[in-house]
Protein backbone atom coordinates (compact mmCIF):
# COMPACT_ATOMS: atom_id res chain seq x y z
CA UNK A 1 -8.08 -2.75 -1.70
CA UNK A 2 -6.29 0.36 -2.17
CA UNK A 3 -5.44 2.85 0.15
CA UNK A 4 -4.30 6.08 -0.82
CA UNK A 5 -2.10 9.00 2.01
CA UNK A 6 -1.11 12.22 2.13
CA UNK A 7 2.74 12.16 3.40
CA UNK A 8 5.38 14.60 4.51
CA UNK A 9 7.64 12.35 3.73
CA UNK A 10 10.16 14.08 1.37
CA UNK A 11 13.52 11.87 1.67
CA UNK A 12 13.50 8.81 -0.52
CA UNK A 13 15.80 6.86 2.34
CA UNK A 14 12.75 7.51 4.29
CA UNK A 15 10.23 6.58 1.95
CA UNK A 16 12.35 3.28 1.22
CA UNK A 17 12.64 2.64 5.27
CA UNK A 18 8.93 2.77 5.58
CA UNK A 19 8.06 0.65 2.50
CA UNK A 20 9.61 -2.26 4.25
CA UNK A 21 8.34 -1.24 8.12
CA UNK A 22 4.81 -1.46 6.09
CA UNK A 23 5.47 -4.37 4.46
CA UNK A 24 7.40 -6.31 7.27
CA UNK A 25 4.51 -4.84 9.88
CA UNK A 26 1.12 -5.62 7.92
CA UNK A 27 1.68 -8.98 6.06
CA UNK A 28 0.72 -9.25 2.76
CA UNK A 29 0.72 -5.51 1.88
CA UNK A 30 2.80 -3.70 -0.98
CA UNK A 31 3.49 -0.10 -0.51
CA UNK A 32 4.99 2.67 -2.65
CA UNK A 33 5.53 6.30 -2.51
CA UNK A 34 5.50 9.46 -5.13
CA UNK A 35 7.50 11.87 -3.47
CA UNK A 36 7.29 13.79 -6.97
CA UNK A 37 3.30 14.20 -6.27
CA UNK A 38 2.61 17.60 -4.77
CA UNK A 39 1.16 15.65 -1.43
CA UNK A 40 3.80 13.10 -1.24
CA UNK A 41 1.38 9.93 -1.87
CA UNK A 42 1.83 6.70 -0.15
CA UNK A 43 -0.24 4.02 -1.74
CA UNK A 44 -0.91 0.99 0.21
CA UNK A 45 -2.29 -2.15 -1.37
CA UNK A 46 -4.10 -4.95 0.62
CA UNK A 47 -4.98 -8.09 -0.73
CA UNK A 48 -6.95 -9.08 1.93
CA UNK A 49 -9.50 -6.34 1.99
CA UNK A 50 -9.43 -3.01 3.16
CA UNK A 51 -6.05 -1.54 4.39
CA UNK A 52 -5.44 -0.57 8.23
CA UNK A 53 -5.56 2.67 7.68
CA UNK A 54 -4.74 3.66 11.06
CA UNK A 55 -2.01 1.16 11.95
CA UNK A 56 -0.17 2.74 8.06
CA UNK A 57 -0.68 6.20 10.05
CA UNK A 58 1.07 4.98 13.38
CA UNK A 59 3.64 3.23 11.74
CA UNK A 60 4.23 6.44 9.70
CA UNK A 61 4.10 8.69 13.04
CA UNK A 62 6.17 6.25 14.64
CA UNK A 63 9.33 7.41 12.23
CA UNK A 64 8.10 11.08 13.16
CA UNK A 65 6.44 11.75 10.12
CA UNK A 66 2.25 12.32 9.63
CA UNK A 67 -0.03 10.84 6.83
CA UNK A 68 -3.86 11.48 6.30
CA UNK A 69 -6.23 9.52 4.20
CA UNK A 70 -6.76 11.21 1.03
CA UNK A 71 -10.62 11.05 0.52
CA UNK A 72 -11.66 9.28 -3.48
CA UNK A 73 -12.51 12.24 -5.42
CA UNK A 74 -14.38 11.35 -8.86
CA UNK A 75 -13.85 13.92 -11.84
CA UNK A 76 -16.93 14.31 -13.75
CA UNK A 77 -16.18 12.74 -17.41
CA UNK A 78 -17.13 16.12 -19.21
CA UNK A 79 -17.84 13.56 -22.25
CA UNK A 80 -20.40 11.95 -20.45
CA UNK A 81 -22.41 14.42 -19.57
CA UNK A 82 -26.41 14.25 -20.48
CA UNK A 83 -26.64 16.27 -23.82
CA UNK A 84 -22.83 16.44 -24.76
CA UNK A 85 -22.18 16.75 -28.35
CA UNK A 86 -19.66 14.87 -29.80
């Protein structure tokens, strides 16, 4: 499962430091960060299921920083629409 937060983490030492907190915290997770994204994603992968989304936010807060859960958002395929011409 994959989880997907909105960071304001901007400081790729800090994004690095709380890769491995994740990581070393909530075994068996992978972690990642675009800091180049305009909300500063953090991705959090879980092969166990769903990801802890609130323990990822405390360990975030915990280094002073916040993260929210960015809610799935499906764009319409504008090609798949009931009487689209090709």
């Amino acid at each position: 499962m994959v989880e997907v937060f909105k960071t304001d983490v901007c400081d790729r030492r800090y994004a690095e430091l709380l890769v491995k907190e994740i990581c070393s915290v909530c075994t068996g997770y992978s972690a990642s960060f675009d800091l180049d994204d305009c909300d500063r994603i953090l991705r959090v992968i879980s092969p166990y299921g769903e990801v802890d989304a609130a323990r990822v936010i405390q360990l975030i807060e915990q280094f002073g920083f916040s993260a929210q859960v960015l809610d799935d958002e499906v764009t319409p395929d504008p090609a798949r629409r009931i009487g689209a011409q090709s």
